[in-house]
Protein backbone atom coordinates (compact mmCIF):
# COMPACT_ATOMS: atom_id res chain seq x y z
CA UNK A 1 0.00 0.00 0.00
CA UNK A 2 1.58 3.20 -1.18
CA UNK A 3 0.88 6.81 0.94
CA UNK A 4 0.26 9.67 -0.32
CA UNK A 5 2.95 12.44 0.16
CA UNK A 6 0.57 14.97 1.00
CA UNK A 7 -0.91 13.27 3.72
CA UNK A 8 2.57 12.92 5.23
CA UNK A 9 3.07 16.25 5.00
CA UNK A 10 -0.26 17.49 6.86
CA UNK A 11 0.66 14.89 9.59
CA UNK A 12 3.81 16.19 10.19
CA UNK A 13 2.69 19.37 10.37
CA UNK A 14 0.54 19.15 13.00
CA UNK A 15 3.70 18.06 15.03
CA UNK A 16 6.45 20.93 13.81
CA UNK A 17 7.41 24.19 16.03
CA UNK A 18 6.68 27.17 14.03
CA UNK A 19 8.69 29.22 16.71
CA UNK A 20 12.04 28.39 15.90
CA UNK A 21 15.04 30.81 14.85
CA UNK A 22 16.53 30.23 11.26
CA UNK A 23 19.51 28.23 12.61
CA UNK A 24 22.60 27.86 9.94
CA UNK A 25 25.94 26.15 9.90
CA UNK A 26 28.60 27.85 12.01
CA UNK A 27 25.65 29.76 14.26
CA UNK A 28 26.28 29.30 18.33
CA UNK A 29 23.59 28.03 19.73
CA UNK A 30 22.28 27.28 23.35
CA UNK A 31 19.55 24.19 23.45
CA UNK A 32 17.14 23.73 26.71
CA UNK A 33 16.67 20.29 26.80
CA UNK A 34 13.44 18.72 28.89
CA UNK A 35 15.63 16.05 31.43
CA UNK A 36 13.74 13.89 33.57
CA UNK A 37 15.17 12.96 37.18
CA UNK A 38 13.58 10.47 39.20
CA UNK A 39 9.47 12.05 39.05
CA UNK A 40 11.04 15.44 38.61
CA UNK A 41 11.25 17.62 35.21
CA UNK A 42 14.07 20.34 34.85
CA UNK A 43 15.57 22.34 31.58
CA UNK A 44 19.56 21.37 31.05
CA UNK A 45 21.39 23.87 29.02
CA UNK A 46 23.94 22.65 26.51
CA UNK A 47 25.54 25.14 24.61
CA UNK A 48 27.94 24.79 21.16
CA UNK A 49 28.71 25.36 17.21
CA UNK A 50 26.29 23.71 14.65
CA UNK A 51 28.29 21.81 12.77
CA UNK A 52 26.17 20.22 9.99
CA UNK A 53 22.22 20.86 9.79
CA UNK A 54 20.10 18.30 7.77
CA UNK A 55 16.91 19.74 6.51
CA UNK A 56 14.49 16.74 6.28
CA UNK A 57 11.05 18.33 7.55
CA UNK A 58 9.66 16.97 10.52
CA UNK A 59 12.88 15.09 11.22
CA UNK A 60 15.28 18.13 10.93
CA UNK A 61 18.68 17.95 12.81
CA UNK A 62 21.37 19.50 14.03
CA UNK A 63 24.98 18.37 15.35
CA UNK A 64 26.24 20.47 18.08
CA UNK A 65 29.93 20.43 18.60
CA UNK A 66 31.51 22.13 22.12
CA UNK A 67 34.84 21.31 23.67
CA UNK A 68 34.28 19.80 27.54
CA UNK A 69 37.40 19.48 30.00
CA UNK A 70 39.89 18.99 26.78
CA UNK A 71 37.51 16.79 25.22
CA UNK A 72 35.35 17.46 22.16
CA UNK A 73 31.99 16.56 22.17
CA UNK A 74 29.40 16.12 19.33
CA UNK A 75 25.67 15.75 19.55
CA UNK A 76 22.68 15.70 17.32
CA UNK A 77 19.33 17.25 18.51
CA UNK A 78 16.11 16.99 16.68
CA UNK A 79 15.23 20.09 16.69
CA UNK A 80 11.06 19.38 16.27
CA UNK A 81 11.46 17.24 19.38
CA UNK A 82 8.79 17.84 22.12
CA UNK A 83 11.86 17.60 24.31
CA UNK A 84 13.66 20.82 23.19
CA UNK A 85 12.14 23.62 25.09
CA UNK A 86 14.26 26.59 23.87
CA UNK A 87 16.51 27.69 21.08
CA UNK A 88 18.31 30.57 21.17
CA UNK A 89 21.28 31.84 18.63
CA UNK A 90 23.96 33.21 20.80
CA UNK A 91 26.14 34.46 18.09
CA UNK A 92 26.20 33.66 13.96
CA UNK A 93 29.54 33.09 12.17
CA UNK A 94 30.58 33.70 8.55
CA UNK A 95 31.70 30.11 7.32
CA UNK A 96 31.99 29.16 3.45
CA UNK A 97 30.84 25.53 3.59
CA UNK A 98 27.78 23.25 4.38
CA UNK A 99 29.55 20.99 7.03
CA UNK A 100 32.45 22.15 9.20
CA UNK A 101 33.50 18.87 9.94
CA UNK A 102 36.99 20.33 9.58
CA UNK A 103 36.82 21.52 13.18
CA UNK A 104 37.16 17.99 14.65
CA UNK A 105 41.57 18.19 13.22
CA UNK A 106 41.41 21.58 15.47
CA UNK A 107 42.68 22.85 18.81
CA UNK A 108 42.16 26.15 20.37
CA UNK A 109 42.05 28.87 18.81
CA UNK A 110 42.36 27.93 15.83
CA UNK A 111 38.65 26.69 16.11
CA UNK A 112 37.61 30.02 15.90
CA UNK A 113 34.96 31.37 13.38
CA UNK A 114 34.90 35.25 12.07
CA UNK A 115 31.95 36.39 13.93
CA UNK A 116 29.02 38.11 10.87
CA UNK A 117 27.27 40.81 12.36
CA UNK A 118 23.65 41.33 10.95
């Protein structure tokens, strides 16, 4: 039995945020994520440099890249997820490609990105 692509689409529509920021590759973003403890609900910041973005409608992601104690650490967020409860873009950088995978070889400052002013 073959779907309809329409359908699909007014499914997943029902289930999209419409108040998210335009977020692009090389932006600095800070994520509240919904973490349950025990019975208990609370918002966990993480904050980083979107690395790659992959547009796929309802199942849109984004990899977040942030060096911890030395360490680099990568993680993709979906950004339509019930359990992101904020998005905000702390800071937008001029880069010239679609992934900036090229970061990972980096250390210090040299992970910089020219900051674009809007």
């Amino acid at each position: 039995m073959k779907i309809d692509n329409s359908i699909m689409l007014k499914i997943e529509d029902k289930f999209k945020k419409t108040n998210l920021p335009i977020i692009e590759v090389g932006d600095s973003v800070k994520i509240g994520l919904l973490i349950e403890e025990g019975n208990k609900q609370r918002v966990q910041f993480s904050e980083g440099v979107v690395i790659s973005k992959n547009n796929a409608q309802l199942n849109t992601t984004i990899t977040i890249r942030k060096v911890l104690q030395g360490v680099g650490v990568e993680k993709v967020y979906l950004i339509h997820s019930p359990r992101i409860k904020s998005i905000a873009i702390t800071r937008k950088s001029k880069v010239r490609r679609a992934k900036l995978y090229y970061l990972r070889k980096r250390i210090g400052k040299a992970t910089r990105l020219k900051q674009k002013f809007v």
